[in-house]
N, C-alpha and C. Protein backbone atom coordinates (compact mmCIF):
# COMPACT_ATOMS: atom_id res chain seq x y z
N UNK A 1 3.54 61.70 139.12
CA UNK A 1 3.12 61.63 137.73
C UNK A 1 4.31 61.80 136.79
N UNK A 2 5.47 62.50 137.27
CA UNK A 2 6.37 62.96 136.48
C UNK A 2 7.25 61.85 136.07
N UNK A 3 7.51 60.96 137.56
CA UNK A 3 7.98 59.75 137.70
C UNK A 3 7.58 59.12 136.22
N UNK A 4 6.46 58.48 136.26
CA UNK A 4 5.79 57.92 135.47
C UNK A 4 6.09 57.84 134.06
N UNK A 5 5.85 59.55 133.78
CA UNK A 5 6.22 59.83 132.41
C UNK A 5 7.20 59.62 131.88
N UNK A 6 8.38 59.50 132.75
CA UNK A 6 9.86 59.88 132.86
C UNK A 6 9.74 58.15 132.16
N UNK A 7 9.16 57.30 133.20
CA UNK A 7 9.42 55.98 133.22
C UNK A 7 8.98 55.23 132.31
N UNK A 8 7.77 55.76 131.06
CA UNK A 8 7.37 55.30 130.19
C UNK A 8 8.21 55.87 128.92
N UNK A 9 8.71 57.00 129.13
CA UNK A 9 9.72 57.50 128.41
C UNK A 9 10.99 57.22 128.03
N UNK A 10 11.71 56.61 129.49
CA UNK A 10 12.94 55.86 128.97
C UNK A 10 12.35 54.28 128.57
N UNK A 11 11.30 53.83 129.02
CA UNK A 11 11.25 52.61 128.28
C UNK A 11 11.36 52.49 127.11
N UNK A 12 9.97 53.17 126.12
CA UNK A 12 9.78 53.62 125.14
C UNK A 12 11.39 53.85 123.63
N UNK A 13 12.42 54.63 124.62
CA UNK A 13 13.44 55.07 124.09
C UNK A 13 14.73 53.28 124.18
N UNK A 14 14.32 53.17 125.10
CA UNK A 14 15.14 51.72 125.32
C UNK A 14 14.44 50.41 124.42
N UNK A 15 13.59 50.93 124.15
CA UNK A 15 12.81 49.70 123.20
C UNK A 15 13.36 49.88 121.72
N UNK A 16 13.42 51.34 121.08
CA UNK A 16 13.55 51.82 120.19
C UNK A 16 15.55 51.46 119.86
N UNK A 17 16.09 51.35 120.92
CA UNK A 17 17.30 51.21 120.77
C UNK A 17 17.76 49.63 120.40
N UNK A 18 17.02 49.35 121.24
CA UNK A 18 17.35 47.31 120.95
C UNK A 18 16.79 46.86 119.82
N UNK A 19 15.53 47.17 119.38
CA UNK A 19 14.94 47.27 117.91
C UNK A 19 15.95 47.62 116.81
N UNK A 20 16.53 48.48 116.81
CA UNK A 20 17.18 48.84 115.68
C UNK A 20 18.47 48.11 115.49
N UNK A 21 18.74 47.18 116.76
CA UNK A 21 20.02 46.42 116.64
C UNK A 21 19.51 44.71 115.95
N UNK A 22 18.51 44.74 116.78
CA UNK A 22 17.58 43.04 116.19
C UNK A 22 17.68 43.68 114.93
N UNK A 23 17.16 44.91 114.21
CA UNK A 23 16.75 44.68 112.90
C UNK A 23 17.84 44.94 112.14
N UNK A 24 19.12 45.12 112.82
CA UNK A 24 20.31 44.84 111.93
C UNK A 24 20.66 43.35 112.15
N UNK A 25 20.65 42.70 112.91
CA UNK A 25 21.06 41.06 112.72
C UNK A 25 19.95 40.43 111.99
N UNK A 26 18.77 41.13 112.09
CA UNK A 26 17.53 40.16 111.07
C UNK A 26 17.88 40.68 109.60
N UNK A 27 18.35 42.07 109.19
CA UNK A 27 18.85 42.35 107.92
C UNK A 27 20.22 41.08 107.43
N UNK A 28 20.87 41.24 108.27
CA UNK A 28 22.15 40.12 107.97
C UNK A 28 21.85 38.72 107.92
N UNK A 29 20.99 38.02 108.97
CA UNK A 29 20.32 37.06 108.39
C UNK A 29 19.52 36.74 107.28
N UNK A 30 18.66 37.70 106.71
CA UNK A 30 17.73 37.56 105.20
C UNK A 30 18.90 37.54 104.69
N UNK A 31 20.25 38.27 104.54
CA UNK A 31 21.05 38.46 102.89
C UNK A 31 21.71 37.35 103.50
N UNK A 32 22.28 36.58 104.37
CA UNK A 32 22.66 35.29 104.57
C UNK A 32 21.77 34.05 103.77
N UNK A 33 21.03 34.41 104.02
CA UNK A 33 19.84 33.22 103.72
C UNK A 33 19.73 33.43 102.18
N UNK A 34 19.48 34.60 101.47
CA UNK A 34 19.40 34.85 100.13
C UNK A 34 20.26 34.37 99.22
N UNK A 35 21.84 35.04 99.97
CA UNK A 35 22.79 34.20 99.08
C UNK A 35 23.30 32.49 99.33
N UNK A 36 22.65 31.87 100.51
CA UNK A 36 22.34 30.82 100.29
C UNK A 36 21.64 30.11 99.23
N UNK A 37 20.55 30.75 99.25
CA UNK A 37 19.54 30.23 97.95
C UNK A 37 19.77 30.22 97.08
N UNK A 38 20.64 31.32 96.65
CA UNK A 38 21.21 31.66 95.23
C UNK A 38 22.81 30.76 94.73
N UNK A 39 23.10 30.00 96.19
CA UNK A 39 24.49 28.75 95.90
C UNK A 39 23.14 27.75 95.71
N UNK A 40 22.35 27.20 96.42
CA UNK A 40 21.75 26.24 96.21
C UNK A 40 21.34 26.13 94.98
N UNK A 41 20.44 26.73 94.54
CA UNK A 41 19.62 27.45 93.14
C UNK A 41 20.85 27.19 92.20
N UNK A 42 22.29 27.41 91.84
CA UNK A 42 23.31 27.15 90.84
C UNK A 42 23.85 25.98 90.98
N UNK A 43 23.81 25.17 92.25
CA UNK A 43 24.26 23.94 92.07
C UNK A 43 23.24 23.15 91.77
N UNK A 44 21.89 23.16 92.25
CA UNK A 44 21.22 22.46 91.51
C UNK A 44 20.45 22.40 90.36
N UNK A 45 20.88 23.76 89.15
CA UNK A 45 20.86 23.90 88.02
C UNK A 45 21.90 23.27 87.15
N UNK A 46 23.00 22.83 88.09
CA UNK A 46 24.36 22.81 87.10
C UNK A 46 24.45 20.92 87.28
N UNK A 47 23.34 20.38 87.82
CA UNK A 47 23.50 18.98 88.25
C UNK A 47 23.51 17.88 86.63
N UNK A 48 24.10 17.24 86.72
CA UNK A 48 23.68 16.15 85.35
C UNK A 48 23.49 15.06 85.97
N UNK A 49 22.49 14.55 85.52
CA UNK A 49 21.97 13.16 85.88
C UNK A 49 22.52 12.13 84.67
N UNK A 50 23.38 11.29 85.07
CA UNK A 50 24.13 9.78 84.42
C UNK A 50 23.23 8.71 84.64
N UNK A 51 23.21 7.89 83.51
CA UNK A 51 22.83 6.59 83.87
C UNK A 51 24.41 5.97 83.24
N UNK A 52 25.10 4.43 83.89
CA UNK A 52 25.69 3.78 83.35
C UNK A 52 25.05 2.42 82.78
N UNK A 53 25.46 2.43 81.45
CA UNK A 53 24.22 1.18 80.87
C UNK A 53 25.06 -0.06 81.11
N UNK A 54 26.36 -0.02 81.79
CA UNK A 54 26.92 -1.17 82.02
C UNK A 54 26.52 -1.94 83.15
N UNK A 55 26.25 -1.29 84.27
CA UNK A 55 25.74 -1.46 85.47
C UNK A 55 24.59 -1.00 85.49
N UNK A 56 23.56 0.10 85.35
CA UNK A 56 22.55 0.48 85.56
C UNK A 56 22.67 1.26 86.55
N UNK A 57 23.65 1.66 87.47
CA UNK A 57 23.36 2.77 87.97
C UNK A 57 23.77 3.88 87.48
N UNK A 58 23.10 4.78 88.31
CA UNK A 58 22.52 6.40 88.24
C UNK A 58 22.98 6.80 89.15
N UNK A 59 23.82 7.83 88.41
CA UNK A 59 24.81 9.07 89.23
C UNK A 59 24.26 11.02 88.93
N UNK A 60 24.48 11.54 89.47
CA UNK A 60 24.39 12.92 89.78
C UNK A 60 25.61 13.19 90.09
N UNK A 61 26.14 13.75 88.66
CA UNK A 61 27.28 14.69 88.85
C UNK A 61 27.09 16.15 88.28
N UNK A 62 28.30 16.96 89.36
CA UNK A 62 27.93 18.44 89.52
C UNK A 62 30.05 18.69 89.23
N UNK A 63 29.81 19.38 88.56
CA UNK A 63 31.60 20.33 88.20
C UNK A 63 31.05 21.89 88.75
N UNK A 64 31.49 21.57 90.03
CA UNK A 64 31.66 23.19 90.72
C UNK A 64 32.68 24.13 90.18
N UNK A 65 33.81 23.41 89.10
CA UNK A 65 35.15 24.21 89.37
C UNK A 65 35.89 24.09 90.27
N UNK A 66 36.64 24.30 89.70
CA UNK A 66 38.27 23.91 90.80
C UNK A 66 38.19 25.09 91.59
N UNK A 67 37.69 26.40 91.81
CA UNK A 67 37.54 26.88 93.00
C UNK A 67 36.41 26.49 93.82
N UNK A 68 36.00 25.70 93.72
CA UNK A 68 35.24 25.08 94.45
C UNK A 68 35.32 23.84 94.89
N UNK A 69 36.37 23.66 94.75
CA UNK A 69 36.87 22.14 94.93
C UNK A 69 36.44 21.00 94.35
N UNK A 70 36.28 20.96 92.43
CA UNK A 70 35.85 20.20 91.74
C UNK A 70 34.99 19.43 91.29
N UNK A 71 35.32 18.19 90.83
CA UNK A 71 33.72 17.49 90.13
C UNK A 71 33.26 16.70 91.60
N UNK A 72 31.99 16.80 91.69
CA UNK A 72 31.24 16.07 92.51
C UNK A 72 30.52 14.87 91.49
N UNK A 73 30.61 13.39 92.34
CA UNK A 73 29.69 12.57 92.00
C UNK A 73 28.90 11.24 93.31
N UNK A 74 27.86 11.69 93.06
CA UNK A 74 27.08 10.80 93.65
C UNK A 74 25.94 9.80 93.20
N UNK A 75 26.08 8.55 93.75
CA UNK A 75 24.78 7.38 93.18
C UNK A 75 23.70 8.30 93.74
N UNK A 76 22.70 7.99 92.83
CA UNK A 76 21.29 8.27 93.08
C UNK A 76 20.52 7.64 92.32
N UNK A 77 19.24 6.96 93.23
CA UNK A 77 18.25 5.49 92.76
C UNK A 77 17.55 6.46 91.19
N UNK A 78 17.70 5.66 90.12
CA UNK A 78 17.44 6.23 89.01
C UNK A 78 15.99 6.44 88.54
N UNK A 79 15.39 5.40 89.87
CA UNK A 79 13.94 5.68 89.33
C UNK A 79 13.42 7.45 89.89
N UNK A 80 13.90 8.01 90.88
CA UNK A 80 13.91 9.36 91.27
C UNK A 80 14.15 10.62 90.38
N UNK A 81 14.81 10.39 89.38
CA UNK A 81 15.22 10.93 88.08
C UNK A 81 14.02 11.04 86.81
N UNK A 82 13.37 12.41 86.94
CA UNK A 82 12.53 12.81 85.76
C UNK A 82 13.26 11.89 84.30
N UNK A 83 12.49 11.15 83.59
CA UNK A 83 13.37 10.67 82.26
C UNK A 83 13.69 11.46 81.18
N UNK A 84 13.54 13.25 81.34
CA UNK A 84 13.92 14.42 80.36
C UNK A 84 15.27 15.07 80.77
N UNK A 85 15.82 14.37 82.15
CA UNK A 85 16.89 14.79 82.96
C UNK A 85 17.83 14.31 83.12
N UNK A 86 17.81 12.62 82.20
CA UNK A 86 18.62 11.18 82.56
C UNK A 86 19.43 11.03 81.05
N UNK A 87 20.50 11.19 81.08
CA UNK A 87 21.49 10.75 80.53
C UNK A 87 22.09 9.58 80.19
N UNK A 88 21.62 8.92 79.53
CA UNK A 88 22.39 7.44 79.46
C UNK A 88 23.84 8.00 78.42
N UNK A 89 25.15 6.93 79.23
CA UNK A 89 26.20 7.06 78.52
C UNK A 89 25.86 5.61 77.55
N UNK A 90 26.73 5.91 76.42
CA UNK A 90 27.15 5.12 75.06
C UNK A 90 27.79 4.18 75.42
């Protein structure tokens, strides 16, 4: 019986030990993931949507800053573009 106790006892204690290590890599993963959201969430606040009226296409450009390694621009089909979000240049 003593066996037993002994044996549900170190389990018990060995469970409690590996637990507390998962729930430090699952802590580091949520604040990984958070401050992900929170780069995503600023770059796609900081996006401007272009139209060129010479050509008609539609660009999405983003100025990260030069620590970030500068202006981004990409085509994007203009009909995808809310029309309160679209910029036509002059």
């Amino acid at each position: 019986m003593k066996k037993i106790i002994a044996f549900f006892c170190t389990s018990i204690l060995a469970s409690l030990a590996i637990g507390c290590d998962m729930s430090t890599e699952a802590r580091a993963g949520k604040a990984q993931m958070r401050a992900s959201q929170a780069t995503a969430n600023k770059v796609v606040a900081g996006i401007e949507y272009i139209r060129d009226p010479r050509t008609g296409f539609c660009f999405a450009y983003y100025w990260g800053g030069a620590a970030n390694g500068g202006p981004a621009l990409a085509a994007v089909p203009c009909e995808s573009i809310p029309p309160g979000m679209l910029t036509t240049a002059e």
